[in-house]
Protein backbone atom coordinates (compact mmCIF):
# COMPACT_ATOMS: atom_id res chain seq x y z
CA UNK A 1 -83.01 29.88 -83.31
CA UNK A 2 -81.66 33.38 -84.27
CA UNK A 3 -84.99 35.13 -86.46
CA UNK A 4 -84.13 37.86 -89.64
CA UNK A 5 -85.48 41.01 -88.91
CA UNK A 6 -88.72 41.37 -91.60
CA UNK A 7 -87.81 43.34 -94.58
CA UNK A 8 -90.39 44.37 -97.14
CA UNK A 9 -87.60 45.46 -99.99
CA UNK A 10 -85.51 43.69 -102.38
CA UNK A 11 -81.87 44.17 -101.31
CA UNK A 12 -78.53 42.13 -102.22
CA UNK A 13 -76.88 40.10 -99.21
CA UNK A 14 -73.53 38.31 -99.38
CA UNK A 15 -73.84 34.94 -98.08
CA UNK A 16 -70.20 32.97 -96.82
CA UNK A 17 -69.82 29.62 -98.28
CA UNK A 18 -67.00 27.63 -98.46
CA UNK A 19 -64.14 28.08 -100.21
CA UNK A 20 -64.49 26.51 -103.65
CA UNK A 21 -68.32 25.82 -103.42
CA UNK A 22 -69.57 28.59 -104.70
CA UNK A 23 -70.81 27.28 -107.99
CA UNK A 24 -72.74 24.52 -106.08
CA UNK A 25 -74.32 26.42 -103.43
CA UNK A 26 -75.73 28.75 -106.17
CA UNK A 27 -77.04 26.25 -108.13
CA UNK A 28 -78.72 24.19 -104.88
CA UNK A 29 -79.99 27.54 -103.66
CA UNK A 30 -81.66 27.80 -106.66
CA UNK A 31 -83.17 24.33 -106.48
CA UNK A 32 -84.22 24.80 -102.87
CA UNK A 33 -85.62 28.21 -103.85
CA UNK A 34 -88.12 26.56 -106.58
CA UNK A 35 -88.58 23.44 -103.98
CA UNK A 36 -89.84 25.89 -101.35
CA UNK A 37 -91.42 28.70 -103.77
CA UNK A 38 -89.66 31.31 -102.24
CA UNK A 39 -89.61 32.92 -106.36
CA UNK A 40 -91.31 35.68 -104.57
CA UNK A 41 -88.89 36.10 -101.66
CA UNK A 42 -85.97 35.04 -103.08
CA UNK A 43 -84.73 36.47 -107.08
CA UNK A 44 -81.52 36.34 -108.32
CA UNK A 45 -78.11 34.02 -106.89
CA UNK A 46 -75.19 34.90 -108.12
CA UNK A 47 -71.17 33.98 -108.34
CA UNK A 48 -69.61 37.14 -109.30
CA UNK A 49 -66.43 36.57 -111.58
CA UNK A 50 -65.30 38.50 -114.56
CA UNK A 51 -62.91 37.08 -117.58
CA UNK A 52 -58.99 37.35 -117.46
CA UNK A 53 -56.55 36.83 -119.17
CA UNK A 54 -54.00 34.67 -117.03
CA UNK A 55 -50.22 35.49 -118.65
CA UNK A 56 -47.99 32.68 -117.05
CA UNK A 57 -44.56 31.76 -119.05
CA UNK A 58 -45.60 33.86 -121.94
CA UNK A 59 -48.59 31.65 -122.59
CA UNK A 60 -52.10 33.24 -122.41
CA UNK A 61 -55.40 31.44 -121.45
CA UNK A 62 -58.49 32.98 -120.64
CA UNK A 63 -60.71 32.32 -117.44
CA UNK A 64 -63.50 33.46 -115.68
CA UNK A 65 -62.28 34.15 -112.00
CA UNK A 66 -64.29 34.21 -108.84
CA UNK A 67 -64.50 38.26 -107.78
CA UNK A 68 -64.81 36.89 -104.21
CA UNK A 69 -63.79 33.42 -103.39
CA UNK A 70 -66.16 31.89 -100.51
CA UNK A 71 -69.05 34.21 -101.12
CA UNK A 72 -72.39 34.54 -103.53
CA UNK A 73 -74.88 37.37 -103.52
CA UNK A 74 -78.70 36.79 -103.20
CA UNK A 75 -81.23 38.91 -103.94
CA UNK A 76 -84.04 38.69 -101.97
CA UNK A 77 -86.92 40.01 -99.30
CA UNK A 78 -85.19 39.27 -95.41
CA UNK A 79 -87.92 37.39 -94.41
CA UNK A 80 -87.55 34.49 -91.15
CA UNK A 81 -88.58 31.72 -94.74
CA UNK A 82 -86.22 33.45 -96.86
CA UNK A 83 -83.63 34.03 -94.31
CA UNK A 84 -83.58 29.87 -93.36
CA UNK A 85 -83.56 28.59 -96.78
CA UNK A 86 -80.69 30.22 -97.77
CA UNK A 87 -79.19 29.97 -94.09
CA UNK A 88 -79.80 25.95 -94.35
CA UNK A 89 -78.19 25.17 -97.57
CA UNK A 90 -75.40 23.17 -97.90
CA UNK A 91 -72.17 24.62 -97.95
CA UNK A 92 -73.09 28.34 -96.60
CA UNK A 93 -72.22 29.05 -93.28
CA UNK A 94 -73.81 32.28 -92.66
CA UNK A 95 -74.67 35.80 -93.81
CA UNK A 96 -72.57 38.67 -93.58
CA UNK A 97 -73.57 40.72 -90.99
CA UNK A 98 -73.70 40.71 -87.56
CA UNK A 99 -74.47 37.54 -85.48
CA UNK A 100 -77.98 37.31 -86.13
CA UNK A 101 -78.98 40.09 -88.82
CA UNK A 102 -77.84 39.96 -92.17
CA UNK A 103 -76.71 43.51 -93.77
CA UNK A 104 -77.73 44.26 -96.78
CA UNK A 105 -74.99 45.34 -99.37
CA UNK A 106 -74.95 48.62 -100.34
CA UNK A 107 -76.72 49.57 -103.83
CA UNK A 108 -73.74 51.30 -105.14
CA UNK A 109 -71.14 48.45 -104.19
CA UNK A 110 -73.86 46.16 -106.11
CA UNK A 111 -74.12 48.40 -109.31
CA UNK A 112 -70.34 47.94 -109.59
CA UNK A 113 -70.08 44.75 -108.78
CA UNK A 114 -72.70 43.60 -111.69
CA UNK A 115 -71.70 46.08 -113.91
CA UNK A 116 -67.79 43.88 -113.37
CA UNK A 117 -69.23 40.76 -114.18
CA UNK A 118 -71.49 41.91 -116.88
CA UNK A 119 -68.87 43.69 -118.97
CA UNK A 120 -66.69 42.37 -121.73
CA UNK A 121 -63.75 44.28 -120.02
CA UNK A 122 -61.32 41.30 -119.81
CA UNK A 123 -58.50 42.37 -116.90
CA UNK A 124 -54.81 40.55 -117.24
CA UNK A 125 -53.39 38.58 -114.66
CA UNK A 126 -50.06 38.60 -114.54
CA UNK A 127 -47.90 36.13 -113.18
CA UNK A 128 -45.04 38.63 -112.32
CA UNK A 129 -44.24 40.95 -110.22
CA UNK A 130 -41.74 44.00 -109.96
CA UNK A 131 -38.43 43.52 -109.93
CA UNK A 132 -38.39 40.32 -111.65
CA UNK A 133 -35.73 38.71 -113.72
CA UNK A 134 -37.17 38.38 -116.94
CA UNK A 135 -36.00 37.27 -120.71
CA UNK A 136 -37.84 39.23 -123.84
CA UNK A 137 -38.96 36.16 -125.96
CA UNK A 138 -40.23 37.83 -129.04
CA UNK A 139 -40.16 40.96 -130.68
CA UNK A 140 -37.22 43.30 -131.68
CA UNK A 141 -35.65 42.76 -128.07
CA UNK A 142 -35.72 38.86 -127.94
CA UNK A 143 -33.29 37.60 -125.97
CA UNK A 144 -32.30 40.11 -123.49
CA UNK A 145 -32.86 39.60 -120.23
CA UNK A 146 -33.77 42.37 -117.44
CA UNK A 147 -35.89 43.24 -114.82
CA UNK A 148 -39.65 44.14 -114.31
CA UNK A 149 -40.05 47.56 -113.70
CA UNK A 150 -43.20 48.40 -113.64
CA UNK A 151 -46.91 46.42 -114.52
CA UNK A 152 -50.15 47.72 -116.23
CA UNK A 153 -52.72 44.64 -115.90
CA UNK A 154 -55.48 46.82 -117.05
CA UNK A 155 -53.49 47.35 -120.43
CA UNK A 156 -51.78 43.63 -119.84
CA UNK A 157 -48.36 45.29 -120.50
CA UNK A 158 -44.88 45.23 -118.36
CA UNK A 159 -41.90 47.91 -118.81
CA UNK A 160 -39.20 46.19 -118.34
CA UNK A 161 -35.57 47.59 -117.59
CA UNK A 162 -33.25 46.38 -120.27
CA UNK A 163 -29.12 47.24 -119.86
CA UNK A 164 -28.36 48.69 -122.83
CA UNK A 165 -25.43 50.99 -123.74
CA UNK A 166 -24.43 51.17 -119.82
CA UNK A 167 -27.41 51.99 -118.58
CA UNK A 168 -31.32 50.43 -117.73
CA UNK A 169 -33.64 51.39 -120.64
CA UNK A 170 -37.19 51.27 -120.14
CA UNK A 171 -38.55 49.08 -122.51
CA UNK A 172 -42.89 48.88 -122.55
CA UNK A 173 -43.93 45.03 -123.81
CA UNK A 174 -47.14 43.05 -123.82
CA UNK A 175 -46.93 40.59 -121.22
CA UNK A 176 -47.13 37.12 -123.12
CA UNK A 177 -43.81 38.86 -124.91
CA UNK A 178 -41.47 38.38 -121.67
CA UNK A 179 -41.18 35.09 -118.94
CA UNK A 180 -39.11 34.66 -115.75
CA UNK A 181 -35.70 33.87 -116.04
């Protein structure tokens, strides 16, 4: 059996699950973690996702999406116990790393990825892309129908190129205010 180098700090590692079990191998990590007492080895198991706002036919819902689909982070000592109850949950299928050595994540990349999922920023998804055909269904341009020009998701608003007096006219919208033709 491959054996984890011993590590005496605390460091984030990305473990590979997959696809769509994220959620449950967090939450059975965390139930194998008190089983075994690793509290001390092991100390935080995460799904990173962050809220967005999902415009599709001019409808908006909100969601909480997965940052990285088929992954969670662990904090914890690399220790050989530490290292095989995580490595024998269900679902996971390794560590990222190299064969047999899990690399810890950088602390930087971790900083930003916690400070994504702990802010309130809420990022639009938008379920369009340039060059579109699109009709304006509200506002003072309802009804007229152009193309995408350009997309802001961070701002969750579209410019769309509106023929008007002979010629395209950018015109800036929110997103839920246009929908494919």
């Amino acid at each position: 059996m491959a054996r984890q180098t011993h590590g005496t700090e605390r460091a984030w590692y990305a473990i590979h699950t997959y696809s769509g079990y994220e959620d449950a191998v967090a939450r059975n990590l965390k139930q194998r973690v008190d089983a075994f007492g690793m509290q001390d080895k092991i100390f935080n198991v995460i799904v990173p996702t962050e809220k967005k706002i999902r415009i599709k036919n001019g409808r908006k819902t909100e969601v909480k999406e997965k940052l990285f689909q088929g992954y969670v982070l662990v904090e914890m000592i690399a220790t050989d116990e530490a290292w095989s109850v995580v490595r024998n949950t269900p679902q996971v299928t390794g560590f990222v790393g190299t064969a047999n050595q899990a690399v810890p994540l950088e602390r930087e990349e971790v900083e930003k990825i916690l400070k994504r999922t702990a802010g309130d920023t809420v990022r639009h998804a938008i379920d369009l892309g340039e060059g579109d055909a699109v009709i304006i269904i509200d506002g003072p341009f309802k009804d007229l129908e152009g193309k995408v020009g350009e997309i802001d998701e961070e701002r969750g608003k579209v410019k769309v190129l509106v023929p008007m007096f002979g010629r395209e006219t950018p015109v800036e919208l929110e997103a839920d205010q246009v929908q494919r033709v």
